[in-house]
Protein backbone atom coordinates (compact mmCIF):
# COMPACT_ATOMS: atom_id res chain seq x y z
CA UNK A 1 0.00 0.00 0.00
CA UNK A 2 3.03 2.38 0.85
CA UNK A 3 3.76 1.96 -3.05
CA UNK A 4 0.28 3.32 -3.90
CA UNK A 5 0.68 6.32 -2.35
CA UNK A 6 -1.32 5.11 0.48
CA UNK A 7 0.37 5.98 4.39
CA UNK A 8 -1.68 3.61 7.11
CA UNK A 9 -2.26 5.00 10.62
CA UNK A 10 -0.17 7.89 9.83
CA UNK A 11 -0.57 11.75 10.09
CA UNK A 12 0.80 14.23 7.26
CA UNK A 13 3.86 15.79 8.27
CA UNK A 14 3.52 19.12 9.71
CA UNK A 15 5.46 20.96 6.80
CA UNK A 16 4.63 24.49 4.85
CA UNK A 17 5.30 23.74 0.90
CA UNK A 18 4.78 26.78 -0.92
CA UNK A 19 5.63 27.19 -4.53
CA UNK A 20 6.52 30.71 -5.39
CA UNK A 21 7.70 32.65 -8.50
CA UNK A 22 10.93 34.36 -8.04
CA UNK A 23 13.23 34.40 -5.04
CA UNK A 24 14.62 31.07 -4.71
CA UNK A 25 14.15 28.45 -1.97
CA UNK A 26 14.06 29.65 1.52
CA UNK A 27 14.01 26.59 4.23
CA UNK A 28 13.15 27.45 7.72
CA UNK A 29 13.43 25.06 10.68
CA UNK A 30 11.23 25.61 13.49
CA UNK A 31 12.20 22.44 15.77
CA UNK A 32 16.30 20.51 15.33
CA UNK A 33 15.63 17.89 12.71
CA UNK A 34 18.22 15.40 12.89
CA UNK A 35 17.18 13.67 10.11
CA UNK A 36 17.37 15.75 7.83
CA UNK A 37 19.27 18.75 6.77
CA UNK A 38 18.91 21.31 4.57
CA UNK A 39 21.28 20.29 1.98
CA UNK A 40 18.81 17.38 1.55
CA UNK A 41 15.79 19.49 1.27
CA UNK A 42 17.91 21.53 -1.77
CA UNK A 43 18.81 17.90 -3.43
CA UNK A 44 15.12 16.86 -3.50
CA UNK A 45 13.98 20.17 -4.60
CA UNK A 46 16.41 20.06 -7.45
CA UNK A 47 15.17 16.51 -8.58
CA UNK A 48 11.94 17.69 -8.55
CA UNK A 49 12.86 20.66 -10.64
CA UNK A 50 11.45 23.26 -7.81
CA UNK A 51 14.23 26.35 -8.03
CA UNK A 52 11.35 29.17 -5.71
CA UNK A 53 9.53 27.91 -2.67
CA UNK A 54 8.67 28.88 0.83
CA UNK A 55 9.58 25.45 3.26
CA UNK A 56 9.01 25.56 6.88
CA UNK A 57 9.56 22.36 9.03
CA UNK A 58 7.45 22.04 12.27
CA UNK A 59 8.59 18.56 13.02
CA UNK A 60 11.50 16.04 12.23
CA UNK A 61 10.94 14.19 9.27
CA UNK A 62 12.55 11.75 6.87
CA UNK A 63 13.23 12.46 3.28
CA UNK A 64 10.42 10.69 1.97
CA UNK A 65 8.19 12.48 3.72
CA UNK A 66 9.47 15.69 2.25
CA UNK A 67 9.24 13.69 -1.16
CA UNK A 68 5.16 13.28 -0.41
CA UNK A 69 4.76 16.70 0.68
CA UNK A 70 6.48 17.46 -2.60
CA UNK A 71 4.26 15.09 -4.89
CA UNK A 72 1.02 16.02 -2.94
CA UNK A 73 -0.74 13.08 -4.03
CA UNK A 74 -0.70 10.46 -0.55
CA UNK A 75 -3.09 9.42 1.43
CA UNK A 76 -3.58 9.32 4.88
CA UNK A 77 -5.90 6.99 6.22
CA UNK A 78 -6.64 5.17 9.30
CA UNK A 79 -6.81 1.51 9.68
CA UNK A 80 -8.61 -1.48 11.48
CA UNK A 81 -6.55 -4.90 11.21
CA UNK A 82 -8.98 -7.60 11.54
CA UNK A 83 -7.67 -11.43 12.37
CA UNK A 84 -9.88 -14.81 11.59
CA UNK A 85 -9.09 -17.51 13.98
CA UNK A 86 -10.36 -20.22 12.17
């Protein structure tokens, strides 16, 4: 399901993604993210052919969850697990 662009039991991550015109990319931090740094924000960005945008990280994250903020298109659902004991 993770390769359908669907995240189980999982919130969005708390990030501001705002394409802009003119004025290149400005990355803000508003908690440590050890994670992630801001050279790997600028890599992704570049690979996804984004040169302006507005980024502000509330939270630590992982690079793929920058890559679905990015892409926009992922679910977030919850889920119920249901087991048979027959």
């Amino acid at each position: 399901l993770e390769v359908c662009g669907l995240r189980l039991n999982k919130q969005p991550p708390n990030i501001s993604f705002k394409r802009k015109a003119t004025g290149g990319l400005s990355v803000n931090f508003m908690c440590k993210a050890p994670s992630i740094t801001e050279k790997d924000i600028n890599d992704v960005c570049r690979e996804y052919k984004i040169h302006n945008a507005d980024i502000l990280i509330r939270e630590d994250l992982t690079v793929d969850d920058f890559c679905d903020v990015i892409e926009g298109n992922r679910h977030y659902v919850k889920c119920l697990y249901v087991y048979n004991k027959a």
